[in-house]
N, C-alpha and C. Protein backbone atom coordinates (compact mmCIF):
# COMPACT_ATOMS: atom_id res chain seq x y z
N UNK A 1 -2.28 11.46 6.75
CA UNK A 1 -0.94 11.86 7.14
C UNK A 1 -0.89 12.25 8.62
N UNK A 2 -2.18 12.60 8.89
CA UNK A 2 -2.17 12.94 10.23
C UNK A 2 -1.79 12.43 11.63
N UNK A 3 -1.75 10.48 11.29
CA UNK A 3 -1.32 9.22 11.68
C UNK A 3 0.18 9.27 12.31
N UNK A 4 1.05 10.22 11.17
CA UNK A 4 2.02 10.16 11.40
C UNK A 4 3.18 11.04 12.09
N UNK A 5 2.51 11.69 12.61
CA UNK A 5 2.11 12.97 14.38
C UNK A 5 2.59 12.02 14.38
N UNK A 6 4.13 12.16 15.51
CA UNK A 6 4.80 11.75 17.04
C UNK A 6 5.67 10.32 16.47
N UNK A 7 5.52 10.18 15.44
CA UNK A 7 6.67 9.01 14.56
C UNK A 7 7.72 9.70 14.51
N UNK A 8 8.86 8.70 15.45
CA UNK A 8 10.28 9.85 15.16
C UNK A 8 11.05 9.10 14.26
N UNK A 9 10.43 8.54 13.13
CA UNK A 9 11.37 8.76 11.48
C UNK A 9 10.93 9.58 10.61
N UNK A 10 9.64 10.54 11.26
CA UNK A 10 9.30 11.27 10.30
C UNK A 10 9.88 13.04 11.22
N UNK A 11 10.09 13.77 10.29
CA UNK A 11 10.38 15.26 10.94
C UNK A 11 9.51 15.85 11.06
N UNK A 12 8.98 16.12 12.00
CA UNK A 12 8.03 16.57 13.07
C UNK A 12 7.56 18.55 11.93
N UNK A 13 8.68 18.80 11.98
CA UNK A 13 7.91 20.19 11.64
C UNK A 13 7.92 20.28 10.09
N UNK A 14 8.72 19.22 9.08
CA UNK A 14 7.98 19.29 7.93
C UNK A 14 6.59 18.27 7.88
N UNK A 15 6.24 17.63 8.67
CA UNK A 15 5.01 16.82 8.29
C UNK A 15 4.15 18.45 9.05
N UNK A 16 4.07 18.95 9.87
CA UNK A 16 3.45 19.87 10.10
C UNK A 16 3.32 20.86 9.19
N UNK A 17 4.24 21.25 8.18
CA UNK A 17 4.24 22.49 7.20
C UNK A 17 3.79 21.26 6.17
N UNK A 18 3.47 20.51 5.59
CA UNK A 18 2.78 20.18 5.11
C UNK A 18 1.56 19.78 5.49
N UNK A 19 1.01 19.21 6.48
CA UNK A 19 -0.64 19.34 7.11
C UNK A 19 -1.23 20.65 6.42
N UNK A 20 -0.46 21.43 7.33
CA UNK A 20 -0.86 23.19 6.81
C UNK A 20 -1.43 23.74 5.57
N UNK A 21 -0.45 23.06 4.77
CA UNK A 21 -0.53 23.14 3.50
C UNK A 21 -1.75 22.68 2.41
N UNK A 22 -1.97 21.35 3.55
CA UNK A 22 -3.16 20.83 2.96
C UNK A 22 -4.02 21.09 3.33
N UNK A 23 -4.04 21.48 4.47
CA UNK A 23 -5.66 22.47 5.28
C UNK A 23 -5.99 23.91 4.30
N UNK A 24 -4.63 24.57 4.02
CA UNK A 24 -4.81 26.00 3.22
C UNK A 24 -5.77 25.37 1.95
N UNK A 25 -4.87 24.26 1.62
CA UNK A 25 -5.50 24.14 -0.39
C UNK A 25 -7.17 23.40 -0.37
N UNK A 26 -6.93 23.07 0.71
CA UNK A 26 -8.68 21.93 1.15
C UNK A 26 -9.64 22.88 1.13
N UNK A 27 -9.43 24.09 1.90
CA UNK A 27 -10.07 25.13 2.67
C UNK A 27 -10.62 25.54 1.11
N UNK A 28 -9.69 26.22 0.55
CA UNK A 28 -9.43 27.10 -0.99
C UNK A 28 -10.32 26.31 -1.87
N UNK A 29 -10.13 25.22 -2.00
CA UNK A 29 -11.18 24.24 -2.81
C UNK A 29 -12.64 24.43 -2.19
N UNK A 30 -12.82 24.15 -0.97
CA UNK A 30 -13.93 23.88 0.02
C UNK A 30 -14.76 25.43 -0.70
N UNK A 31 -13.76 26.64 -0.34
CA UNK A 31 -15.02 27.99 -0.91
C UNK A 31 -15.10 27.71 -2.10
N UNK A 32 -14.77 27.28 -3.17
CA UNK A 32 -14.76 27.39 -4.51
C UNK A 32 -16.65 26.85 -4.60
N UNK A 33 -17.04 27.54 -5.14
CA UNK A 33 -18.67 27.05 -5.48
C UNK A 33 -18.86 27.00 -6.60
N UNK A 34 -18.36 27.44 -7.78
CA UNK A 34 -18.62 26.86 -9.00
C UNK A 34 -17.52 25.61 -9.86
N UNK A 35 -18.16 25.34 -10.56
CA UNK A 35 -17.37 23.98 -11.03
C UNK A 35 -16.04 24.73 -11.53
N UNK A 36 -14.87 23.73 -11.95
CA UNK A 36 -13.43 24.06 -12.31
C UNK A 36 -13.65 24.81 -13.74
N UNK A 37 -13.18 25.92 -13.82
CA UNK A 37 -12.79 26.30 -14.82
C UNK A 37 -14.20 27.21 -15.69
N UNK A 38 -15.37 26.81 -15.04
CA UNK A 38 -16.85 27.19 -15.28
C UNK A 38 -16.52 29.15 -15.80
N UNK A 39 -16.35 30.01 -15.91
CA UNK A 39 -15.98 31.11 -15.42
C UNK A 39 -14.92 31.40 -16.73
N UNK A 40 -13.80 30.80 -16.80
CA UNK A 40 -13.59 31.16 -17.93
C UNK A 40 -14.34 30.54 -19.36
N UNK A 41 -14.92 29.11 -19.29
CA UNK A 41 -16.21 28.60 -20.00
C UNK A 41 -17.68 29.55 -20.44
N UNK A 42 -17.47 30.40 -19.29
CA UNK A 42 -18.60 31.28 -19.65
C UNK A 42 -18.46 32.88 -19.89
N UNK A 43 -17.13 33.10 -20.17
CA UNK A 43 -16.87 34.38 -20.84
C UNK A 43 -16.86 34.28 -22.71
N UNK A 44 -17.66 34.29 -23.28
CA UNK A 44 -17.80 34.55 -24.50
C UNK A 44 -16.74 34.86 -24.96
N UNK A 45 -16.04 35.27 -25.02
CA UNK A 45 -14.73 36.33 -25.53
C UNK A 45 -14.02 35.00 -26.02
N UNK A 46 -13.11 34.57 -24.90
CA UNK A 46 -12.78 33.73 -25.03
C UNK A 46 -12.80 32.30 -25.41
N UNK A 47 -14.24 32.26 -25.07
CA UNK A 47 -14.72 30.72 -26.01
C UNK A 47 -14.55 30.95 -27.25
N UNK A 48 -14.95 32.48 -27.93
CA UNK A 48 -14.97 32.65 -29.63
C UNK A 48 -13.34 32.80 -30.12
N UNK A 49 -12.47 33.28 -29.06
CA UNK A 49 -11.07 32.83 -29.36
C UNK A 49 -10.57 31.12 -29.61
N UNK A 50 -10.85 30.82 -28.39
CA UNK A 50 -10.70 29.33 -28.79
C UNK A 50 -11.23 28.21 -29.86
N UNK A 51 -12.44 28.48 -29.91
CA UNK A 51 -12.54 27.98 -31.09
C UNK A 51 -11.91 28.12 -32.12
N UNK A 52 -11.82 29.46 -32.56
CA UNK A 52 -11.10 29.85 -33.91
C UNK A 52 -9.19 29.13 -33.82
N UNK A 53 -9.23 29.37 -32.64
CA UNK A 53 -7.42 28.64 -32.52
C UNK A 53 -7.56 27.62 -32.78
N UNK A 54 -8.04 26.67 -32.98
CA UNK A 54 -8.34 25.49 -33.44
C UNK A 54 -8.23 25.02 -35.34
N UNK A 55 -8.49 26.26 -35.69
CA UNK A 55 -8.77 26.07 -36.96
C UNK A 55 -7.02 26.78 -37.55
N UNK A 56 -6.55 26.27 -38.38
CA UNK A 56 -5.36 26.78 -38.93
C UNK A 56 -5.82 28.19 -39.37
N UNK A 57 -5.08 29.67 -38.69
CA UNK A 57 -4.75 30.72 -38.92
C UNK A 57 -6.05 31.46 -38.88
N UNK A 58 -6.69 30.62 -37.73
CA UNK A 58 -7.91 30.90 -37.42
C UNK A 58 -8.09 32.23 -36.39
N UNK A 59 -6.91 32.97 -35.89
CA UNK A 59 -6.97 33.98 -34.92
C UNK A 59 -6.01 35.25 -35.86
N UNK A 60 -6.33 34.84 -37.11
CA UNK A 60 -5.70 36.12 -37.79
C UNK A 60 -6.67 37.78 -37.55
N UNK A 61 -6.04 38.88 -37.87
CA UNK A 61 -6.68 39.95 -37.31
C UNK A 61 -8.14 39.88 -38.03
N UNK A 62 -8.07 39.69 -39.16
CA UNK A 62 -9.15 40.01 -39.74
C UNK A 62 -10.72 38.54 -39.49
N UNK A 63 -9.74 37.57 -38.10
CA UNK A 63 -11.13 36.74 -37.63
C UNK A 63 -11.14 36.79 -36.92
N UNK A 64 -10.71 37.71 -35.49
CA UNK A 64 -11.05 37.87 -34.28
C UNK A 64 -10.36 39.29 -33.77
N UNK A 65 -10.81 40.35 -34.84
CA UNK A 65 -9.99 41.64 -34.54
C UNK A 65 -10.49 42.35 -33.18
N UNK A 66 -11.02 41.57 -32.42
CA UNK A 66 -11.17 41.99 -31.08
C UNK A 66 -9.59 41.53 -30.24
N UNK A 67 -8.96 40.23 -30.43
CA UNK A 67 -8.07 39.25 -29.94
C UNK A 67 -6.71 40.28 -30.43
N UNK A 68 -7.11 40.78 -31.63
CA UNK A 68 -5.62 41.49 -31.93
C UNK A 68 -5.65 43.07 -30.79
N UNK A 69 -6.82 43.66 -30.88
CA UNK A 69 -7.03 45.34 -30.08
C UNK A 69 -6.75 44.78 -28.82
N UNK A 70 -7.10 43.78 -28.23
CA UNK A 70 -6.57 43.30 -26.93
C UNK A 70 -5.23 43.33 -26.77
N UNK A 71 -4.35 42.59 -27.68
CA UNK A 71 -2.87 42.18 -27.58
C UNK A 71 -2.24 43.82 -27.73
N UNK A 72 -3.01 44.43 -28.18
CA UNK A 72 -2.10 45.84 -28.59
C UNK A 72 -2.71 46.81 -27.40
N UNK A 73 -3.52 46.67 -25.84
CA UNK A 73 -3.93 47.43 -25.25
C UNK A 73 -2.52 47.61 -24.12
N UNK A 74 -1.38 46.90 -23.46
CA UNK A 74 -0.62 47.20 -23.32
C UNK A 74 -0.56 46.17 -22.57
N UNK A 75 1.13 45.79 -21.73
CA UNK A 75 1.60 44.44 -21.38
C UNK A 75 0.62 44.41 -20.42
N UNK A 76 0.68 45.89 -19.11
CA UNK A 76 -0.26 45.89 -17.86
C UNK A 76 -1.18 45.88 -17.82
N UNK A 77 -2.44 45.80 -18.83
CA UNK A 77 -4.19 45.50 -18.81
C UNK A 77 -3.97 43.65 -19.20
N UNK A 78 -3.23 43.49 -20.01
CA UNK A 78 -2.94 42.12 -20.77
C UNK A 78 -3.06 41.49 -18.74
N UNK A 79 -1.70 41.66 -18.47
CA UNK A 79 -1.18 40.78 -17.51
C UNK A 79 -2.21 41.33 -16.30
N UNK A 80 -3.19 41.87 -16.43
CA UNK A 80 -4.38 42.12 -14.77
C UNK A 80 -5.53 41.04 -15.57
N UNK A 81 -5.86 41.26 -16.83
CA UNK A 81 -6.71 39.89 -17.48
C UNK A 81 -6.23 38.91 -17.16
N UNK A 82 -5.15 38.48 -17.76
CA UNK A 82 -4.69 36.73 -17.53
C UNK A 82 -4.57 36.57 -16.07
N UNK A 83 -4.22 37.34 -14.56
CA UNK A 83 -4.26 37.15 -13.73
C UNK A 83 -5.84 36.64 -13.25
N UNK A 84 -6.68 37.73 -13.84
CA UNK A 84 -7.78 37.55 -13.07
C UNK A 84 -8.79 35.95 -13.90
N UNK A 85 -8.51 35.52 -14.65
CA UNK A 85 -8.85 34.81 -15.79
C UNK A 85 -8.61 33.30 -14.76
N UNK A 86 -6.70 33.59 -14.43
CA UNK A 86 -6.19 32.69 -13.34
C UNK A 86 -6.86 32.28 -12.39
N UNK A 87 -7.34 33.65 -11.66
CA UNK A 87 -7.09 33.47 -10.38
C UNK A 87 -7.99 32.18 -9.67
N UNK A 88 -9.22 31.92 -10.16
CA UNK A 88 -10.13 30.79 -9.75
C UNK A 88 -9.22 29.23 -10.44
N UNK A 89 -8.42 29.62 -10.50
CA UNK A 89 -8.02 27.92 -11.29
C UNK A 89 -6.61 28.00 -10.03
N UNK A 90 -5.78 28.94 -9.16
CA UNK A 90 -5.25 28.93 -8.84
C UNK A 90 -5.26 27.88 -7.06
N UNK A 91 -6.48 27.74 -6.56
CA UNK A 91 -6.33 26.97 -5.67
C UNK A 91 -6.37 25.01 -6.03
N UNK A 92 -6.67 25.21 -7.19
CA UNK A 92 -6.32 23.48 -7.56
C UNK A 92 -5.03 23.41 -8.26
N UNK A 93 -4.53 24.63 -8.73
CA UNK A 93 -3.12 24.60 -8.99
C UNK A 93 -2.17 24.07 -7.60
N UNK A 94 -2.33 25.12 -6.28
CA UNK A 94 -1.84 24.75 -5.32
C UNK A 94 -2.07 23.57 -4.34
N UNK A 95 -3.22 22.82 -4.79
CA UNK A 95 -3.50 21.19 -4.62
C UNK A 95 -2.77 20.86 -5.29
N UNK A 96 -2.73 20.81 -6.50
CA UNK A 96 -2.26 19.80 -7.37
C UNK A 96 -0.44 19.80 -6.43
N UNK A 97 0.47 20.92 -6.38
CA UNK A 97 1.45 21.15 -6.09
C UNK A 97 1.68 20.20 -4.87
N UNK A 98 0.88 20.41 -4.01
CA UNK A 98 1.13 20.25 -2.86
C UNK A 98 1.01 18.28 -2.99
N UNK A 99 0.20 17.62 -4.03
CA UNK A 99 0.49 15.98 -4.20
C UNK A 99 1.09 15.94 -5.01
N UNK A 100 1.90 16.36 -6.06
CA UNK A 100 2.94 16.08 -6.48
C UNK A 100 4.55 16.21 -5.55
N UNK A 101 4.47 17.46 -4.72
CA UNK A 101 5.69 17.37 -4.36
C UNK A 101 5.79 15.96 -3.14
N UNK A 102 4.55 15.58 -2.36
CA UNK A 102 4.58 14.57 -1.79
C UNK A 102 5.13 12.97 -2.40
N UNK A 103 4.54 13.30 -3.55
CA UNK A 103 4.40 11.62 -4.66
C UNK A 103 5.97 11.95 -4.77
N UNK A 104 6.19 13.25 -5.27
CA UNK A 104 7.31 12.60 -6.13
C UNK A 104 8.45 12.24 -4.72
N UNK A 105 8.52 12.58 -3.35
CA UNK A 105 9.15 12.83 -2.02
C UNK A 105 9.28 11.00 -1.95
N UNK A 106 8.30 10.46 -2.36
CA UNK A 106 7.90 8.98 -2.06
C UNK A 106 8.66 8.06 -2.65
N UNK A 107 8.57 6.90 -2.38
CA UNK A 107 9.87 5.91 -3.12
C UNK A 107 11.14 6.18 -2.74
N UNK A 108 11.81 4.74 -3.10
CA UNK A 108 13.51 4.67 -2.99
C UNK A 108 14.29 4.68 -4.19
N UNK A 109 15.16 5.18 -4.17
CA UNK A 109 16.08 5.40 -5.82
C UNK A 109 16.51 4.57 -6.04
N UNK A 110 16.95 4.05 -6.92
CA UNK A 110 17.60 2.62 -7.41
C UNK A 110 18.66 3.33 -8.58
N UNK A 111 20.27 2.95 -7.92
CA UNK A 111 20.62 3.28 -9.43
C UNK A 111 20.82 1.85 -10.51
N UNK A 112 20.47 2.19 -11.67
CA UNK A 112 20.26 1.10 -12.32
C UNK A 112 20.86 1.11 -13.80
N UNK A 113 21.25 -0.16 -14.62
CA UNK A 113 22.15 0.42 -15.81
C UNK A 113 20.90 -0.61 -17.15
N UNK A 114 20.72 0.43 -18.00
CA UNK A 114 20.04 0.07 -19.26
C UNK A 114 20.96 -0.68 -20.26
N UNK A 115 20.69 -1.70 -20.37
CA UNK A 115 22.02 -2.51 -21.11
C UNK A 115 21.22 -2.32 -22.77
N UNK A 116 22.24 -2.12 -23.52
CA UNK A 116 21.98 -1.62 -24.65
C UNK A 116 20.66 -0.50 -24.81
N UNK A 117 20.51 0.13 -24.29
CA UNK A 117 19.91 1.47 -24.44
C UNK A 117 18.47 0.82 -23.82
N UNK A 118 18.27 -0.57 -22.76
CA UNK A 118 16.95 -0.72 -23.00
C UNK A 118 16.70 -1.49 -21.11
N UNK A 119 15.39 -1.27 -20.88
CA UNK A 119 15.46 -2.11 -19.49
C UNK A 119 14.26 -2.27 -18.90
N UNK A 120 14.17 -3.03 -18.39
CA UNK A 120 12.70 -3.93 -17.93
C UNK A 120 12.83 -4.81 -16.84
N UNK A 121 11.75 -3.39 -15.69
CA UNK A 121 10.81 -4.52 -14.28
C UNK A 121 9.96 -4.58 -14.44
N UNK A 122 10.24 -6.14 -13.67
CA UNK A 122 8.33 -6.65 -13.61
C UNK A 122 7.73 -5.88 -12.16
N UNK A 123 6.91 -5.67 -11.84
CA UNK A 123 6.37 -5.08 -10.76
C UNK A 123 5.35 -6.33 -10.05
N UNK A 124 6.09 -6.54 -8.77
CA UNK A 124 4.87 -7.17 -7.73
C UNK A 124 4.49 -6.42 -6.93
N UNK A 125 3.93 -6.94 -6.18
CA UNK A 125 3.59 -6.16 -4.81
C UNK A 125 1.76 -5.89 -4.90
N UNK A 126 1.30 -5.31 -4.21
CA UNK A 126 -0.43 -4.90 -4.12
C UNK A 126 0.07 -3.57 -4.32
N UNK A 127 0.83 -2.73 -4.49
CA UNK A 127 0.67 -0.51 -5.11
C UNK A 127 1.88 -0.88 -6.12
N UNK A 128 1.06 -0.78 -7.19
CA UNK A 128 1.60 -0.49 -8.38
C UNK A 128 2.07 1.18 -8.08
N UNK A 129 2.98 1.74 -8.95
CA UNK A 129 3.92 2.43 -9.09
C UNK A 129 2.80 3.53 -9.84
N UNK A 130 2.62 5.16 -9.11
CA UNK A 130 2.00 5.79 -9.60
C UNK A 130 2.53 7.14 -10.16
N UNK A 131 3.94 7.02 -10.45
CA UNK A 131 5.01 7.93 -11.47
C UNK A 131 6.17 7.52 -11.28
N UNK A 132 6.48 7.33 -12.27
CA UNK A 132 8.03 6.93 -12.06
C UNK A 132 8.68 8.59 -12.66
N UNK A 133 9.88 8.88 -11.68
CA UNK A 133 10.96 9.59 -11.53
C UNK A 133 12.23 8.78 -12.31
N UNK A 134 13.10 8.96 -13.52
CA UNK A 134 14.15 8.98 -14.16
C UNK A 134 14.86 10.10 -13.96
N UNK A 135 16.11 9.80 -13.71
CA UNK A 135 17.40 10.65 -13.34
C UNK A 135 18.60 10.23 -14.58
N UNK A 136 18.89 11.01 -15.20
CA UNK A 136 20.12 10.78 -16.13
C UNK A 136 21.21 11.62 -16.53
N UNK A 137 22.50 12.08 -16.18
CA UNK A 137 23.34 12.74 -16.34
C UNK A 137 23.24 13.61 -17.64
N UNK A 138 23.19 14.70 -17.34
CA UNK A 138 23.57 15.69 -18.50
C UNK A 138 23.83 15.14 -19.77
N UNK A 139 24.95 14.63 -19.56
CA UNK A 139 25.95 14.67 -20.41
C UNK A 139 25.84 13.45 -21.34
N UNK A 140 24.91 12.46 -20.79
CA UNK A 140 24.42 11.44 -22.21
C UNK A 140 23.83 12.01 -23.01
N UNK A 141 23.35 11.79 -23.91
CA UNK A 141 23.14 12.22 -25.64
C UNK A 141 21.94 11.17 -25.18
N UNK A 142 20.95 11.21 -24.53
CA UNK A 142 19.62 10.15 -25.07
C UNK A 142 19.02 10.87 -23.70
N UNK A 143 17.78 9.83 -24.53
CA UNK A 143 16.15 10.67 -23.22
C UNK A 143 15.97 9.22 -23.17
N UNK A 144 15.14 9.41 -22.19
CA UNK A 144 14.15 7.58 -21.68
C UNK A 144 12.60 7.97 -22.39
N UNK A 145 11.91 6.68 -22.75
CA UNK A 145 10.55 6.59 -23.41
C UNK A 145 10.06 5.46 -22.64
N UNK A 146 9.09 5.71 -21.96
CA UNK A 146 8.39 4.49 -21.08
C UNK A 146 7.21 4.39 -21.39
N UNK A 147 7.28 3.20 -21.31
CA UNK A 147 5.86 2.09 -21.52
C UNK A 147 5.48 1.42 -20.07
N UNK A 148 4.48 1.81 -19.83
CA UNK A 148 4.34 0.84 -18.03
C UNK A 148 3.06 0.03 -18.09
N UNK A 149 2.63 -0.55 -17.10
CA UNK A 149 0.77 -1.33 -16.99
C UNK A 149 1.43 -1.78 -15.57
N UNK A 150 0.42 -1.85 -14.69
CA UNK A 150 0.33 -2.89 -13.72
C UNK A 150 1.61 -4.03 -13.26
N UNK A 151 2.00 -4.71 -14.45
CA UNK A 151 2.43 -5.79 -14.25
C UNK A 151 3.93 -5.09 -14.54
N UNK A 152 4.61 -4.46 -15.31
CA UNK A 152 5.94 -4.25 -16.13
C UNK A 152 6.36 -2.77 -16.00
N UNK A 153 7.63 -2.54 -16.24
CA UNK A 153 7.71 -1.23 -16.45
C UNK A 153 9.01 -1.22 -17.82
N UNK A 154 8.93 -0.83 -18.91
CA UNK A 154 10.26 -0.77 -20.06
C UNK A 154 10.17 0.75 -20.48
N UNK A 155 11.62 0.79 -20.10
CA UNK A 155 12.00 2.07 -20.48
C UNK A 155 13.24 2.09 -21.50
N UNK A 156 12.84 2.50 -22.76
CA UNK A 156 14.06 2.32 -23.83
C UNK A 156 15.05 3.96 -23.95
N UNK A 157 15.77 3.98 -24.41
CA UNK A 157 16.73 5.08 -24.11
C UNK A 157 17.11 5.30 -25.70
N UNK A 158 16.49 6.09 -26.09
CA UNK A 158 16.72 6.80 -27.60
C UNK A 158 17.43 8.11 -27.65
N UNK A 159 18.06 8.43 -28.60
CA UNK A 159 18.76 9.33 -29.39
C UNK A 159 17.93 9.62 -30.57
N UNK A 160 18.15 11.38 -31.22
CA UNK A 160 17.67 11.79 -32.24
C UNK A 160 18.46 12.09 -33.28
N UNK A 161 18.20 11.54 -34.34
CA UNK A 161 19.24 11.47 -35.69
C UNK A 161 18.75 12.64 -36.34
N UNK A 162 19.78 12.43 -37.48
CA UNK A 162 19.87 14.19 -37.98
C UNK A 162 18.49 14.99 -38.71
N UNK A 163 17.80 13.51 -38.54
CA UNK A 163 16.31 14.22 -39.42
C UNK A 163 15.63 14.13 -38.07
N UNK A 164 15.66 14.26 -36.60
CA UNK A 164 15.02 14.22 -35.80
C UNK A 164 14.05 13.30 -34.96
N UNK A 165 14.44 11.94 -36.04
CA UNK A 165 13.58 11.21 -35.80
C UNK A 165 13.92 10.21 -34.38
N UNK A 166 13.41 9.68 -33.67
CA UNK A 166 14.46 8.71 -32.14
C UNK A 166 14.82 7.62 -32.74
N UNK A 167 15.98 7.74 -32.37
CA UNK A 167 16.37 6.57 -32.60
C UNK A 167 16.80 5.88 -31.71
N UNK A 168 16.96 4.33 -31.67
CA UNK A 168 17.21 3.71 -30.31
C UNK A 168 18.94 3.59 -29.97
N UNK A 169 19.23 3.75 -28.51
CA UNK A 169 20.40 4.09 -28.26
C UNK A 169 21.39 3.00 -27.70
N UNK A 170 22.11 2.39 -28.53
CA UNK A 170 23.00 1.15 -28.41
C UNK A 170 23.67 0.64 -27.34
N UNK A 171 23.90 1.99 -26.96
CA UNK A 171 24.81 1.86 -25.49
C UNK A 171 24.37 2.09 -24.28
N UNK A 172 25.06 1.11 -23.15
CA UNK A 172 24.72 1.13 -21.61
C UNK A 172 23.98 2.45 -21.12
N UNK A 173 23.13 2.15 -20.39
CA UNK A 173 22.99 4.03 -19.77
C UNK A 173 22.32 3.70 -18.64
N UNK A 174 23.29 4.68 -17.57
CA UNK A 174 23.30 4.74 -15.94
C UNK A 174 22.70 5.54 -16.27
N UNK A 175 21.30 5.14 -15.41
CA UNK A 175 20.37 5.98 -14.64
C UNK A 175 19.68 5.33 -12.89
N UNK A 176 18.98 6.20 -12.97
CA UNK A 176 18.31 6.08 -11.29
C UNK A 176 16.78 6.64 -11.30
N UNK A 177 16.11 5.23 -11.11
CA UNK A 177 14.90 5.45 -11.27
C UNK A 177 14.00 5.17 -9.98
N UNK A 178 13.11 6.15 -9.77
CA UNK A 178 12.31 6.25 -8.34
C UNK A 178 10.47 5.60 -8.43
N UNK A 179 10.42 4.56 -8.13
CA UNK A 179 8.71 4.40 -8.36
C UNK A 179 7.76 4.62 -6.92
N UNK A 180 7.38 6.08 -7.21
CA UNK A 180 6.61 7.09 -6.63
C UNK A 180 5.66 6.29 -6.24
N UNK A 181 4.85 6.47 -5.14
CA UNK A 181 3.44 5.79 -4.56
C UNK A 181 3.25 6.60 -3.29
N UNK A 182 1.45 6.74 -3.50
CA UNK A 182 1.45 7.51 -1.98
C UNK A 182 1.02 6.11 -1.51
């Protein structure tokens, strides 16, 4: 990104507050010396919680009555644990942030209409599409379900019937879809 210093279609002081951004989260990663997540992997406590959550009604008091004296020690010991539990997972949180808000910044919108609840591009080009962004008004009654690969992208537009199940949605639907690429 750095390339793109002194390009005047790009804005000079958000490509700079983002550099920044990526020097802070690079840096934050860079001290990190143990592997991701290693740390809460190696607190016992919690591994013997998790396991048992796994098993149906497996964290009842009487199979991890340590998990219940915890929940009842008060909101403010609770919430300084889960902070500190956080806090090493928090600089790949703020990576992760910092390439998503870029990806999703990327691409051109297309508004586009799903004829009978259904719609399909083929994709050329050498950068396949690495998230697609759907936009759809409130106020339709349906969600989009996508199927993509390399070559295609189909996105069908379902509705949920009274037993919950999707059902596919008959009618036209304006939307605007963005295919993200760094």
């Amino acid at each position: 990104m750095r390339s793109l210093i002194g390009n005047p279609a790009i804005v000079a002081d958000a490509l700079q507050a983002t550099l920044d951004d990526i020097d802070t989260a690079a840096n934050a990663l860079r001290a990190e010396t143990t592997k991701l997540g290693q740390i809460l992997r190696a607190n016992e406590w919690l591994m013997s919680i998790k396991q048992r959550a796994g098993i149906p009604g497996g964290v009842c008091e009487f199979d991890v009555p340590s998990y219940h004296y915890w929940l009842g020690l008060g909101e403010e010991r609770r919430t300084n644990d889960l902070e500190s539990w956080l806090r090493p997972l928090i600089p790949m949180q703020q990576a992760i942030i910092i390439i998503l808000h870029i990806l999703r910044g990327s691409g051109s919108t297309n508004k586009l209409i799903a004829s009978n609840g259904a719609y399909q591009k083929m994709l050329g080009g050498a950068k396949p599409a690495q998230m697609l962004k759907i936009e759809i008004a409130d106020d339709i009654n349906c969600f989009p379900e996508v199927s993509a690969n390399k070559y295609a992208i189909n996105i069908r537009f379902n509705t949920l019937d009274c037993t919950q199940k999707p059902q596919k949605h008959e009618d036209d639907v304006e939307f605007s879809l963005t295919l993200c690429n760094l």
